[in-house]
N, C-alpha and C. Protein backbone atom coordinates (compact mmCIF):
# COMPACT_ATOMS: atom_id res chain seq x y z
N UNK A 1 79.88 48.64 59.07
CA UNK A 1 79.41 49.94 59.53
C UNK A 1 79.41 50.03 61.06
N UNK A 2 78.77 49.04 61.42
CA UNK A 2 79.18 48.62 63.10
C UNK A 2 80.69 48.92 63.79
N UNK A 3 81.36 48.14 62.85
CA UNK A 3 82.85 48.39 63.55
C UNK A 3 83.15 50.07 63.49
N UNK A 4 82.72 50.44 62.39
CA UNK A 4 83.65 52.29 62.40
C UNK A 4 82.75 52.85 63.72
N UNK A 5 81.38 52.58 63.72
CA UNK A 5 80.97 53.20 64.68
C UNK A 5 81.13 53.23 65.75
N UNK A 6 81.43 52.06 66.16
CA UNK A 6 82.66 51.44 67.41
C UNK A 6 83.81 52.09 67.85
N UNK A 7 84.66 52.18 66.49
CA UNK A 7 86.12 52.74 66.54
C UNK A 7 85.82 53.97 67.03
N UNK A 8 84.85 54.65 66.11
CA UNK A 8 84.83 56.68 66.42
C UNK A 8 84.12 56.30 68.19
N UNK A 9 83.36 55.47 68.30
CA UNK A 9 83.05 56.22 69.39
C UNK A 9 84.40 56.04 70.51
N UNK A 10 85.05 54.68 70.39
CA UNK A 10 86.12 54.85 71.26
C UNK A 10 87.10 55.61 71.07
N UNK A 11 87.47 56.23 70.32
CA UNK A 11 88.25 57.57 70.00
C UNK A 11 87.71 58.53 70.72
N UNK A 12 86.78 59.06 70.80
CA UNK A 12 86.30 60.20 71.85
C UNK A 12 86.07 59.41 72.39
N UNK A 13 85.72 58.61 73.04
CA UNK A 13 85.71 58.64 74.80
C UNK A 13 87.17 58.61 74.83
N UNK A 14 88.20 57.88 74.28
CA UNK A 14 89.92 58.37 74.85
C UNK A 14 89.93 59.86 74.73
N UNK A 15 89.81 60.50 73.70
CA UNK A 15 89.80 61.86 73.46
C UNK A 15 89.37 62.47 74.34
N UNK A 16 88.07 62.43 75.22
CA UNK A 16 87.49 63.18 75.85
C UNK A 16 88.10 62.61 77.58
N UNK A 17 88.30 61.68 77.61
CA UNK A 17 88.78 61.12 79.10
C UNK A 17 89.88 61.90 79.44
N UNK A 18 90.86 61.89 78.05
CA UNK A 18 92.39 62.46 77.95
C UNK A 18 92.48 63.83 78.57
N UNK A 19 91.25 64.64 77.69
CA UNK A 19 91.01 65.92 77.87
C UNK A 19 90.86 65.99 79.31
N UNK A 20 89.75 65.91 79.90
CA UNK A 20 89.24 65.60 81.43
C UNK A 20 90.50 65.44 82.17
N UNK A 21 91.73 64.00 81.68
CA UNK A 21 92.67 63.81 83.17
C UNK A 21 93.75 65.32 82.65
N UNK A 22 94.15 65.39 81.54
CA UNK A 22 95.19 66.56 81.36
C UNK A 22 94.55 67.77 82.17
N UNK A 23 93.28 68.13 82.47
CA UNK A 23 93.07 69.16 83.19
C UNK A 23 92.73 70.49 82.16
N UNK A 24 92.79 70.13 80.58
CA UNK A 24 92.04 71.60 79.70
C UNK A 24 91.55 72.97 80.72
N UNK A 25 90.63 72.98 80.87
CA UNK A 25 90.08 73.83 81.83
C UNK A 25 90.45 73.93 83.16
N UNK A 26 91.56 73.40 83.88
CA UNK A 26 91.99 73.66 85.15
C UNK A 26 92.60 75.00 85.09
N UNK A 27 93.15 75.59 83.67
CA UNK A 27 94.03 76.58 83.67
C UNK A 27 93.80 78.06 83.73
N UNK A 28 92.73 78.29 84.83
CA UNK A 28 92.28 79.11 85.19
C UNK A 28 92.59 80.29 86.35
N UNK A 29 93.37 81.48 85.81
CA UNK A 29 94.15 81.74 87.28
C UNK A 29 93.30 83.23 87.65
N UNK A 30 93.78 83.32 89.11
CA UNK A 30 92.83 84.87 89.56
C UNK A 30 94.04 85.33 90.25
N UNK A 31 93.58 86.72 90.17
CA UNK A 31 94.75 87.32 90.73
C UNK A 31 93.95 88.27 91.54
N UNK A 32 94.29 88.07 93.30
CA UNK A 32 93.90 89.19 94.13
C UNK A 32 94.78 89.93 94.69
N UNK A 33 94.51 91.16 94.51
CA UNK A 33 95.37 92.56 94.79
C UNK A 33 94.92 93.44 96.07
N UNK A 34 96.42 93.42 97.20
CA UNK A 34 95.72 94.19 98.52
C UNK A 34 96.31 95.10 98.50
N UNK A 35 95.89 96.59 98.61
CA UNK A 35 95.99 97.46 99.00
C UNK A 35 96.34 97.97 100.85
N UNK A 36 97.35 98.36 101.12
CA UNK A 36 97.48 98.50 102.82
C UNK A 36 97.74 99.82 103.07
N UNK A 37 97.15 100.84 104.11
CA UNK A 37 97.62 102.14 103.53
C UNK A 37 98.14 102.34 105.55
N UNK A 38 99.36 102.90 105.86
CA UNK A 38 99.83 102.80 106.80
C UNK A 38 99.80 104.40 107.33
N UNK A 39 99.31 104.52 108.42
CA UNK A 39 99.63 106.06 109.27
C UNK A 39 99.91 106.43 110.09
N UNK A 40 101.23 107.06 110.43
CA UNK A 40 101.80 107.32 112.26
C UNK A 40 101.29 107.99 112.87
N UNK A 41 101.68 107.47 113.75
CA UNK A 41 100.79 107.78 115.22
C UNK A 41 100.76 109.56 115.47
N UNK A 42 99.43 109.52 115.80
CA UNK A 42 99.38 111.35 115.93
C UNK A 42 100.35 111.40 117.31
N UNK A 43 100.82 112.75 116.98
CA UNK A 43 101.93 113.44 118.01
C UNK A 43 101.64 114.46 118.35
N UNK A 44 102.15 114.33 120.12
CA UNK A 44 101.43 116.14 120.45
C UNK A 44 102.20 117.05 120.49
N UNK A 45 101.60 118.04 120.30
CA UNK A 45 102.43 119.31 120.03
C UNK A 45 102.08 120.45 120.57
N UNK A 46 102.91 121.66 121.07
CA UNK A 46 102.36 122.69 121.94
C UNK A 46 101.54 123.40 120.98
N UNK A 47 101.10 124.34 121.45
CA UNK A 47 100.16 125.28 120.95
C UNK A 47 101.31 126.12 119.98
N UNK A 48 100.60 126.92 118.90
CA UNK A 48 101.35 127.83 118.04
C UNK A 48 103.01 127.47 117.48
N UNK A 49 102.66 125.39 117.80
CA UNK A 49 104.06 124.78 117.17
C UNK A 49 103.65 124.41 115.80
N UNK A 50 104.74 124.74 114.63
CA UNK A 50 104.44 124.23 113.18
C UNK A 50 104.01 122.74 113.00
N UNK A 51 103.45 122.29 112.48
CA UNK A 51 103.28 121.03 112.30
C UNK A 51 103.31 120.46 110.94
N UNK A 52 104.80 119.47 111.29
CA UNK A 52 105.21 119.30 110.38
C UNK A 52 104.76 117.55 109.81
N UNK A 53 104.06 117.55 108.65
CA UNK A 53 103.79 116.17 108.22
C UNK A 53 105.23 115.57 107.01
């Protein structure tokens, strides 16, 4: 009874070490999204000129 209890436990600890070095849970990704909003330079213009955007 000794020995199986032996065996299982060294099976999980390989099992669980394995898990741990392969990285299971490393596979976690984020994704950040930038927004940039760009605007030219104001321009002068005479009086009673259309202004065109």
């Amino acid at each position: 009874m000794r020995k199986l209890i032996a065996a299982l436990a060294a099976v999980c600890v390989l099992t669980f070490s394995f898990a741990a070095i392969s990285g299971c849970a490393d596979d976690v990704k984020t994704v950040k999204k930038v927004e940039t909003q760009r605007e030219s330079q104001p321009q002068m213009v005479s009086p009673g000129e259309p202004i065109v955007e």
